[in-house]
Every structure is written in C-alpha cells, then in structure tokens.
Protein backbone atom coordinates (compact mmCIF):
# COMPACT_ATOMS: atom_id res chain seq x y z
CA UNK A 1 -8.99 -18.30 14.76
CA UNK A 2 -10.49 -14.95 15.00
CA UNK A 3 -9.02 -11.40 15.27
CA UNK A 4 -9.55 -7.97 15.58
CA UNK A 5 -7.25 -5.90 13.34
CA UNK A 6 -6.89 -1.87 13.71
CA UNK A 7 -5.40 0.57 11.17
CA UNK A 8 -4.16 4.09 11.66
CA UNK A 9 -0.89 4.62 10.03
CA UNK A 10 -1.96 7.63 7.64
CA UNK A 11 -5.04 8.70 7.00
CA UNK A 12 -7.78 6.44 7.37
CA UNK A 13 -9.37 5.21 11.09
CA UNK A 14 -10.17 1.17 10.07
CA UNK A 15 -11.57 -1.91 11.63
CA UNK A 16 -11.88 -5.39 11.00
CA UNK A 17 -12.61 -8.75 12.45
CA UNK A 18 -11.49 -12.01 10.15
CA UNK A 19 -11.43 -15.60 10.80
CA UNK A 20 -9.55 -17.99 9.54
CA UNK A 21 -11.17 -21.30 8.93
CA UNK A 22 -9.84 -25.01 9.60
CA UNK A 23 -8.52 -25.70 6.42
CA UNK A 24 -6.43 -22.09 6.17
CA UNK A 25 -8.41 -19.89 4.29
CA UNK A 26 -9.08 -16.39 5.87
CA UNK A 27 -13.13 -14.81 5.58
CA UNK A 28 -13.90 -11.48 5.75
CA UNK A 29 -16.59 -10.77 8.83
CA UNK A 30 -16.28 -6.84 8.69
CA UNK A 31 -14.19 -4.20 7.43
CA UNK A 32 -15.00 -0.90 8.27
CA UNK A 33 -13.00 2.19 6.90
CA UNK A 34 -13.40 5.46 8.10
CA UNK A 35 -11.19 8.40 5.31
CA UNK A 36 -10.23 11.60 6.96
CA UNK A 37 -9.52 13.20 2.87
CA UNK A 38 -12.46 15.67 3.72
CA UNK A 39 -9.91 17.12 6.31
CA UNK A 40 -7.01 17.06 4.59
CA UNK A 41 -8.51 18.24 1.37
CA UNK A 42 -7.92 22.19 2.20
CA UNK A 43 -4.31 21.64 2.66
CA UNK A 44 -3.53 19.59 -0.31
CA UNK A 45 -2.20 16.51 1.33
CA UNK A 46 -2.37 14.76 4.88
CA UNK A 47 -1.73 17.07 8.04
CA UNK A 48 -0.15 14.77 11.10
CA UNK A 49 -1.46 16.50 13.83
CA UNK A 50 -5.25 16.28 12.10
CA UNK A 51 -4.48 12.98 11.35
CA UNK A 52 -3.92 11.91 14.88
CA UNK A 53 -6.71 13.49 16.25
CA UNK A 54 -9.22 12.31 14.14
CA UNK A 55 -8.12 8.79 15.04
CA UNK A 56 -8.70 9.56 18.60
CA UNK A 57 -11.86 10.70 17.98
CA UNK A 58 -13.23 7.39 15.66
CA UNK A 59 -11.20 4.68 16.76
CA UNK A 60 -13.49 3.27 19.60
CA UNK A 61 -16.83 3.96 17.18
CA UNK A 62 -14.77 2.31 14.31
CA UNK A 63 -13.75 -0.59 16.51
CA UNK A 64 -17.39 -0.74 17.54
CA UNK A 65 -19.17 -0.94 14.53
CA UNK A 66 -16.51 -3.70 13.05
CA UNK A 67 -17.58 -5.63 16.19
CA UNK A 68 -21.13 -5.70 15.87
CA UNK A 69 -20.61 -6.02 11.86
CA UNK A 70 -18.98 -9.00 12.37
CA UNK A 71 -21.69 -10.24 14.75
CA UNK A 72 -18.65 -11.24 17.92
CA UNK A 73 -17.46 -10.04 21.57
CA UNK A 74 -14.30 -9.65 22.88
CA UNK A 75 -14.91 -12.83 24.47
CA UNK A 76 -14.20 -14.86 21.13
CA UNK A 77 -11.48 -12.70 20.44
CA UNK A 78 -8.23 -14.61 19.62
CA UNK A 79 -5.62 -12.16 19.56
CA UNK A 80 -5.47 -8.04 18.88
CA UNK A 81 -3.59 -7.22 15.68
CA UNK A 82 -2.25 -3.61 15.07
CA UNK A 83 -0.63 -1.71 12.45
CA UNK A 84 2.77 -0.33 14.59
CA UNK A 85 4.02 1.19 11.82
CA UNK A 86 5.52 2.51 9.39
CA UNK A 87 3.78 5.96 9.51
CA UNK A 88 2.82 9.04 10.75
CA UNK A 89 3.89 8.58 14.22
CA UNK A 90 1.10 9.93 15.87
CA UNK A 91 -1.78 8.25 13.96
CA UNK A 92 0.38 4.80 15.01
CA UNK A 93 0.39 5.18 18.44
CA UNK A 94 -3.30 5.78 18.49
CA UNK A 95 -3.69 2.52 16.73
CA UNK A 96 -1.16 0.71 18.92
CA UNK A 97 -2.35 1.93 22.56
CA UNK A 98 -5.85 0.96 21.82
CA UNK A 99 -5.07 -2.63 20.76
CA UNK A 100 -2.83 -2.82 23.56
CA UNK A 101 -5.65 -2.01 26.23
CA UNK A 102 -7.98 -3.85 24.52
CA UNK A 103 -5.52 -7.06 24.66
CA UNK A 104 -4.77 -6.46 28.20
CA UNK A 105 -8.54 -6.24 29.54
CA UNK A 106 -9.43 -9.10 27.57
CA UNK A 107 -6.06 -11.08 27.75
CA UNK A 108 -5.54 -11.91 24.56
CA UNK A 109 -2.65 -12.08 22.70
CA UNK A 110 -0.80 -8.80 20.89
CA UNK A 111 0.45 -8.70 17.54
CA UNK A 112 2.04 -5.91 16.39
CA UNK A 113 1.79 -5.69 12.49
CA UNK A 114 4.35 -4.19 9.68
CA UNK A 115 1.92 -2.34 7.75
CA UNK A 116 4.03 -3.26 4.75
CA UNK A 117 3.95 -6.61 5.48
CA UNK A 118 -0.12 -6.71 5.97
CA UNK A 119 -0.39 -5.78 1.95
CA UNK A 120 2.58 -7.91 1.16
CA UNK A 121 -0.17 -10.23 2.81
CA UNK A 122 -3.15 -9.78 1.28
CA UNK A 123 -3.45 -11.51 -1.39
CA UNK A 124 -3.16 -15.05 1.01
CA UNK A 125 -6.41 -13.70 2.96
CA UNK A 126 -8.07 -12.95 -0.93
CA UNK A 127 -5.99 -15.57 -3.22
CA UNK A 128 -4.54 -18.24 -1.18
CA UNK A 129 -1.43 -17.49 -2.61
CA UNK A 130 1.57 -19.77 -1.62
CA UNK A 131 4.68 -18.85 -1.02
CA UNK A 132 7.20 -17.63 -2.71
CA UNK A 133 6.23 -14.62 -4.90
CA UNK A 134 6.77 -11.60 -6.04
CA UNK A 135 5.10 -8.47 -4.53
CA UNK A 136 5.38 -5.13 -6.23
CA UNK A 137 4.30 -2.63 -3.68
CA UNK A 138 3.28 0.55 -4.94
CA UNK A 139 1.68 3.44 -2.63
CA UNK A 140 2.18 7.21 -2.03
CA UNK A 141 5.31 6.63 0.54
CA UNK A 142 6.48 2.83 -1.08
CA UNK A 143 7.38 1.14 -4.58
CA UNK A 144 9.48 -1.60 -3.94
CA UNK A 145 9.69 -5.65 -5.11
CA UNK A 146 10.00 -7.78 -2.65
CA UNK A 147 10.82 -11.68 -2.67
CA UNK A 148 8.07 -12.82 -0.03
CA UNK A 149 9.55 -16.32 0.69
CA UNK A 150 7.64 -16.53 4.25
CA UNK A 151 6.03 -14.80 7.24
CA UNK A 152 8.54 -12.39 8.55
CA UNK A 153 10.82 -13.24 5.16
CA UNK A 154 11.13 -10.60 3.03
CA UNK A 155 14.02 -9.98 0.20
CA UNK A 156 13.85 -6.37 -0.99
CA UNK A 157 15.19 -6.86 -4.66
CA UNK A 158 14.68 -3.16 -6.04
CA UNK A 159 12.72 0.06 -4.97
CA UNK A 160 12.56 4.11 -5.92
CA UNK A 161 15.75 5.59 -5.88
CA UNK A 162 13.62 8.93 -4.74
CA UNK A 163 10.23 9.62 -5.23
CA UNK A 164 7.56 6.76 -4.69
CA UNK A 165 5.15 6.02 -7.92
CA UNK A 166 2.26 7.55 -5.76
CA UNK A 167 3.95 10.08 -4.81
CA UNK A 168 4.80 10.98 -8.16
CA UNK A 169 1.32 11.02 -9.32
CA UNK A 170 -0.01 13.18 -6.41
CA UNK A 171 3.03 15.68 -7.37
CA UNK A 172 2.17 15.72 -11.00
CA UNK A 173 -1.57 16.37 -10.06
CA UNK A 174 -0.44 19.45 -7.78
CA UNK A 175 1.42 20.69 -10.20
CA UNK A 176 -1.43 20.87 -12.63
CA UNK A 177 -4.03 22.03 -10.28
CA UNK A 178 -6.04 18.76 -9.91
CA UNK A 179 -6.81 19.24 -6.33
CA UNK A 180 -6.66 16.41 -3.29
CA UNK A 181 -6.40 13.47 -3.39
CA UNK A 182 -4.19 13.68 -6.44
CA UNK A 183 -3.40 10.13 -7.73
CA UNK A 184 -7.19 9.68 -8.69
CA UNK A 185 -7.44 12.40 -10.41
CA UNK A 186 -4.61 11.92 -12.77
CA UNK A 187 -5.90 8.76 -13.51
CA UNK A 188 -9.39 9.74 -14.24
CA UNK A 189 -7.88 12.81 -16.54
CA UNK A 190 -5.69 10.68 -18.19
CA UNK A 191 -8.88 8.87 -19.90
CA UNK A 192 -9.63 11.97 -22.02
CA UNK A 193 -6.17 12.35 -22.86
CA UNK A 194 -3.37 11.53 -25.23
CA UNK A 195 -0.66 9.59 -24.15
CA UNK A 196 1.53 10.17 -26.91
CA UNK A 197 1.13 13.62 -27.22
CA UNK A 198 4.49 14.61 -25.19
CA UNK A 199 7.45 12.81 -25.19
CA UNK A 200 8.33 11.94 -21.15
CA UNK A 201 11.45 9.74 -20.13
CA UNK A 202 11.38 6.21 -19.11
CA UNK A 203 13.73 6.23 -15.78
CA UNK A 204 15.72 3.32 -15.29
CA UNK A 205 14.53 1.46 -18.20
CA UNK A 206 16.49 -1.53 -19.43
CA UNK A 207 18.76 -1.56 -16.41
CA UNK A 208 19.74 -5.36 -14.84
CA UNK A 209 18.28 -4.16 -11.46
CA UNK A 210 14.66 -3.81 -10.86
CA UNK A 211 15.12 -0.34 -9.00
CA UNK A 212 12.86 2.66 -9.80
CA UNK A 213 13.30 6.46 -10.25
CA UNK A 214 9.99 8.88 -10.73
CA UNK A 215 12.07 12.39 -10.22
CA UNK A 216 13.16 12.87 -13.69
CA UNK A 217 10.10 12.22 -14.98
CA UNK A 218 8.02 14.46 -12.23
CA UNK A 219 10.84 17.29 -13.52
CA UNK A 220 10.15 16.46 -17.61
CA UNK A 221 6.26 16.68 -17.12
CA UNK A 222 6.99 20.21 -15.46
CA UNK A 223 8.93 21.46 -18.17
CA UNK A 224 6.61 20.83 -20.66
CA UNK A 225 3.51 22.06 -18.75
CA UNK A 226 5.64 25.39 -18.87
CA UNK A 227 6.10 25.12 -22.02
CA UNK A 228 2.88 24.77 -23.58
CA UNK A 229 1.51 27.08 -21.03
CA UNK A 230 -1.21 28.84 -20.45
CA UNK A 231 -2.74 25.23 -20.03
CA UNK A 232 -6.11 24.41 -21.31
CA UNK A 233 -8.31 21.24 -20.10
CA UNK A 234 -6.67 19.35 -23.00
CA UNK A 235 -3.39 19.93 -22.34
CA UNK A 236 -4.06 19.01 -19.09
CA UNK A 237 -5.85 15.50 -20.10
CA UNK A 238 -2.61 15.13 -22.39
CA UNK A 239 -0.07 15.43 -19.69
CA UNK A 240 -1.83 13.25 -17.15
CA UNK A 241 -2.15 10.39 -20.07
CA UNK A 242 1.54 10.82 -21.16
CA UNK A 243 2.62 10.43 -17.62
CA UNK A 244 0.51 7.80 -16.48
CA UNK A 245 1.75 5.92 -20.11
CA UNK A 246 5.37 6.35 -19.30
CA UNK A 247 4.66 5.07 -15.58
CA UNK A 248 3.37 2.29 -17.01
CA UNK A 249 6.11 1.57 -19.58
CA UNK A 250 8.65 1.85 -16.26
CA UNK A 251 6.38 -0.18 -14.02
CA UNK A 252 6.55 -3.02 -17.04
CA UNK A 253 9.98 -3.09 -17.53
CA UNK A 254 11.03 -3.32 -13.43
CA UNK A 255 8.76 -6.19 -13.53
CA UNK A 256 10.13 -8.06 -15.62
CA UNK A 257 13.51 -7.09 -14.60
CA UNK A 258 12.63 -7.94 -10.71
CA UNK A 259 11.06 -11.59 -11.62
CA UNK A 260 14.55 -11.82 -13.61
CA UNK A 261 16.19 -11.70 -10.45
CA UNK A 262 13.92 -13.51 -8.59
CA UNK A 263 13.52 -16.54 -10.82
CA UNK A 264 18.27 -16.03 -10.09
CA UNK A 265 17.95 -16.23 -6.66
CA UNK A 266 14.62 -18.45 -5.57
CA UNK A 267 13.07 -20.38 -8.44
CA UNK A 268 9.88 -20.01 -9.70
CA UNK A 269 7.51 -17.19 -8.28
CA UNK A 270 3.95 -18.78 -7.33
CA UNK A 271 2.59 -15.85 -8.50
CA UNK A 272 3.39 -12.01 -8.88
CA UNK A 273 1.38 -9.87 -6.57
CA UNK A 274 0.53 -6.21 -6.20
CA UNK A 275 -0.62 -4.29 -3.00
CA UNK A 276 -0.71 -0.72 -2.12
CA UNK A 277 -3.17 1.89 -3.14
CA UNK A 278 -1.00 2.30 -7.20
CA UNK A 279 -2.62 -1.25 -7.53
CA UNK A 280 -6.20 0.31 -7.63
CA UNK A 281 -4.73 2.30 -11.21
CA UNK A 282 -6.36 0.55 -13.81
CA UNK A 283 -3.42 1.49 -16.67
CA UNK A 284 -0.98 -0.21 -14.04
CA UNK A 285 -3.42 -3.12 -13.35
CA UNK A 286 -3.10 -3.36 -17.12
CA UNK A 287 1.13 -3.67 -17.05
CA UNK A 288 0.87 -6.07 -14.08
CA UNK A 289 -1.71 -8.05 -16.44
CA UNK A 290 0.70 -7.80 -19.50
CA UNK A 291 3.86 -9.11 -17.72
CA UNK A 292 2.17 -11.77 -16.24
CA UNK A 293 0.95 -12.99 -19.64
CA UNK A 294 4.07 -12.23 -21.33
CA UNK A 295 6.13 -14.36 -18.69
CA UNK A 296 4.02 -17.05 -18.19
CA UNK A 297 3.50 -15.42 -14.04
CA UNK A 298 0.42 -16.32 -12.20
CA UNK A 299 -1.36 -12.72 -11.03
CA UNK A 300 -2.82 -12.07 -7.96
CA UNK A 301 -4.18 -8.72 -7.16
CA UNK A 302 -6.48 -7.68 -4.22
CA UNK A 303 -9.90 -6.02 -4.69
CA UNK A 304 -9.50 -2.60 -5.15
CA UNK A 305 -11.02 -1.91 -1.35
CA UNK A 306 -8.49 -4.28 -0.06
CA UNK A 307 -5.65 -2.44 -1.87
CA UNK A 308 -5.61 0.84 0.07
CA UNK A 309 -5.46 1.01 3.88
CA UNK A 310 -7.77 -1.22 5.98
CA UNK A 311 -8.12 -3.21 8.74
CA UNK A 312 -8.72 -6.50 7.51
CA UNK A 313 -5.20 -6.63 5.60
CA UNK A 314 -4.27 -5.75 9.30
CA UNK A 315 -6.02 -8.63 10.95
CA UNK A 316 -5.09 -11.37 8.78
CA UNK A 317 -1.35 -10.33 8.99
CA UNK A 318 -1.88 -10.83 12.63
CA UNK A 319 -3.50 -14.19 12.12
CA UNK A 320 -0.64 -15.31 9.77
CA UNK A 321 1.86 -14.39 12.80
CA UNK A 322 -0.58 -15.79 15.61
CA UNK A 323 -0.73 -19.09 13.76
CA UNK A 324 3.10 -19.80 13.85
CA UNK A 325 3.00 -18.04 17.57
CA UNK A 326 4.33 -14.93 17.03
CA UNK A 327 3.24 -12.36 19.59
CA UNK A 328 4.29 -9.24 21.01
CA UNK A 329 4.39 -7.41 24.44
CA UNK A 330 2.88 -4.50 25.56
CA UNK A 331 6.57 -3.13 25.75
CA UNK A 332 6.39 -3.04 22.09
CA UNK A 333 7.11 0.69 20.78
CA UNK A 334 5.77 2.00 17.48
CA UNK A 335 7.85 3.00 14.83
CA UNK A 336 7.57 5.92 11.84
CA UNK A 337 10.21 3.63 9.83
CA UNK A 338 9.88 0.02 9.84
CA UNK A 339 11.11 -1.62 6.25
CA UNK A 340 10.05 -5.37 5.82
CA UNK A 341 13.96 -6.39 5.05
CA UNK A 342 15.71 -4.81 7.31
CA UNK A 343 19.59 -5.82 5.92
CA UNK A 344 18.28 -3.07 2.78
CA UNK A 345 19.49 -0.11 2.61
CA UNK A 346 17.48 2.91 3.44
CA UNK A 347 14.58 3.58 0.85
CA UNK A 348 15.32 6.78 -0.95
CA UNK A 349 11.40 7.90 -0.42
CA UNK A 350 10.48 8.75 2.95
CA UNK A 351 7.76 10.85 2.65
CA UNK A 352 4.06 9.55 2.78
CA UNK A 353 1.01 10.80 0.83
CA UNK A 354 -2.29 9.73 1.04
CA UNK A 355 -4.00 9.65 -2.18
CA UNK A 356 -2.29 6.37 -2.94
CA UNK A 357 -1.67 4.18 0.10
C-alpha cells in the first residue's frame, strides 16, 4: 500500500509518500518539509493569512519533490491522505483541496486525517507499537493523554486546563525577549542555567487526575523576572532552567497519574508514547524516560523530525484508515477544531503556536 500524505495545518508546507509493506510495517520513501518561521519570525509567532499563502505558493513544488524523492507516479498511488484539521483554517483548506483534486484526477481514494490522530500515530509507522497505549501529546496548541485503544479510538483521560505546555514555553520566551520560535530557545538557555535558582510552582501536582495547568506557572516566572529586574544573561539562563525544571517535575507527575488511570480502566499500556513538537525537549524526553523506568512502561518516542509537523505522520495515518477501509468524500469539509475523543469536553487551550507543534 502506498500513499501520498500532505500537511498544512500551521506552519509548515510538507510532503510524503510511505508504503506499507506485506507484513505491516510502514517505510519511509520521502518526507519533505518546507518551515515558513523565516516569515513569521518578524511578528513573533505564526500570522494566518501568511500562513495560507505560503502554502499556496509551495504545496504543488512540495508535493513534487516528495514524488520524485520517493521515486513513484500518481499511477501507483493508493489513496490521498490529508491533514483536515485541527488548525489554522486557511492553511487546512489548502492542504485539503489539493488532495482532493489530486484524488479525483487520479481516482484514488480520500482520506481525510485528524492531525492529532497522525502523531497519536506515529510511533506504529517508527515503533510498531501495538495497541493499547498511552500517548502524551504535547505541542504549542495540545497537551493531553490519551488512551489510544484503536484506529479512530481515542479516550482523552486528562489535558491543560488553559495554556498548552508549548504554549507556555513560547510565552515564557516572549516574555524574556528570546525571540521566534520561542520553545527552542528556552530550552537551549536553560542549559547554561540554574534550575534551582527560583522557586516556581508545580500546577496540579499530586492530584488523582492526570489534567494539566501551565498559567500559574507562566504568571510566577513573570513575577520574578520583575523582580530581579533589570535582567542580565544569567538571570535569564536561570529562569528558562527553573521553568523548564518545574515543567518537567509536572510533566512526571501527570504521567504517572494518567497511566494510573489507564492501567483502572484498560489494563496494561503496550507502551507510553509521546508525539508533538514538546517531545523534541530533551529535559522532557528525560521525564518520559524516568517514568517509564520507574513504572516498569515500555517507551516509544518518534525521531525528533517525525515529532513536529510532517507529512509522513500524515500518510501513514491515512494508510492505517485505508487498511480497515476508511475513506472519505470529496464532500468532506475541513475543520479549525477537531479533538480525537469527541464525548471530551472542550480543551481549555485553543490557541496554536508554532514553535512547538
């Protein structure tokens, strides 16, 4: 089985072709990522309307190159898988409409893909990871766990209560003049640092439920930046590493809290798995690593270029919903808000940011 898988939901125009092989493992034939953050860099975080143009003006190039990377026609083609959301509208339908005229010249099957539910994904295409597990899914406009008992079977078992963990982080480096993208940048200044230089909260630690809460925290770290300002590089390095440590600290308890619940409700997790562009953090890598240990969890966790947006997350989500015949028509409308369990209630974070996606 082979398709073509096309991503557009934020801020990168991407491209991929993967096949997936007799015995059910997926393979990689080209992934090709085009990242607008040059364009969006000037106004501190991702502009919709630039967004949406700049798709228009790679996608068929993108498309192309992932073709002739992957060295197939449209011919061998198998279905058309594209991200319909959720995201910035305009970027989606982009996405959508050009899968849905390549589908219908070629006649090949449409699938239209939860982007949620192509990282929720991933790590089948990179692990072979059997179901059940648990994913924590961590980006700039997500943090939820999810009990991912099948294709199309999601459980939401906690998530942010109002900022996302990216989000956070991209706040946090605004606030201290890091510059675009922002989640990177804390990271790399929290190296120098000292993480237990200030003292930050830990929201929602040690609660039954495996929700999440980064507001609090986002309002301590201000405080204190006031307070010890003017701020010098150091104090800078400081608060980034005694954010990033208490993020951590939350991120390990809610883990541990939502494979609690999980283990209540479904058994044993085959593994616990991360997607989303928080997974690429190496000090959260390192609390996904420690709970795992600690609890006895098998770990899977995507390469870091399979982690943030791309199409080959895209294309193997289709070829997971191809296989059990699950197509769409070209009726099929794309959609800003899409959660993967829809009896949840409403995620408190809405907002999308693209330094962590």
């Amino acid at each position: 089985m082979l398709v073509l898988g096309i991503e557009t939901t934020c801020d990168e125009t991407a491209a991929a072709v993967v096949e997936r092989k007799a015995d059910g493992t997926g393979h990689i034939l080209s992934n090709v990522v085009l990242s607008q953050v040059d364009e969006h860099a000037v106004f501190g975080g991702v502009v919709p309307e630039i967004a949406a143009r700049a798709h228009v003006e790679a996608i068929d190039v993108i498309i192309d190159e992932a073709m002739r990377e992957a060295g197939t026609t449209y011919d061998d083609l198998d279905g058309i898988a594209a991200a319909a959301g959720p995201g910035l509208i305009g970027g989606v339908i982009v996405g959508l409409t050009t899968a849905k005229a390549i589908a219908l010249v070629k006649k090949v099957p449409l699938i239209a893909i939860n982007h949620l539910e192509a990282h929720a994904l991933t790590a089948r295409l990179t692990d072979n990871t059997a179901f059940p597990y648990l994913l924590f899914l961590a980006s700039g406009g997500h943090t939820q766990l999810v009990a991912v008992l099948g294709v199309g079977e999601y459980v939401r078992l906690g998530t942010t209560q109002d900022d996302a963990i990216g989000e956070a982080f991209d706040k946090t480096a605004k606030l201290l003049g890091l510059g675009y993208p922002g989640g990177p940048q804390v990271e790399r200044q929290a190296f120098s640092g000292n993480k237990t230089r200030f003292a930050l909260p830990r929201p929602m630690q040690h609660r039954k439920d495996a929700d999440f809460s980064f507001s609090g925290l986002k309002t301590a770290l201000r405080l204190e930046a006031e307070r010890v300002a003017p701020l010098s590089p150091q104090d800078i390095a400081d608060l980034c590493a005694s954010f990033q440590e208490a993020v951590v600290d939350v991120v390990h308890d809610r883990l541990r809290s939502g494979l609690k619940l999980f283990r209540a409700r479904f058994g044993e997790p085959a593994a616990l798995v991360a997607a989303g562009g928080v997974a690429a953090n190496q000090a959260v890598r390192g609390a996904l690593t420690r709970v795992a240990m600690e609890t006895g969890t098998p770990l899977a966790v995507p390469p870091l270029k399979l982690c943030t947006d791309n199409g080959a997350m895209i294309a193997w989500a289709g070829i997971e919903r191809l296989a059990l015949g699950l197509t769409d028509t070209m009726a099929f409308a794309p959609r800003a808000r899409w959660p993967l369990d829809a009896g949840a209630a409403a995620q408190g974070a809405l907002t999308r940011t693209a330094a962590y996606k």
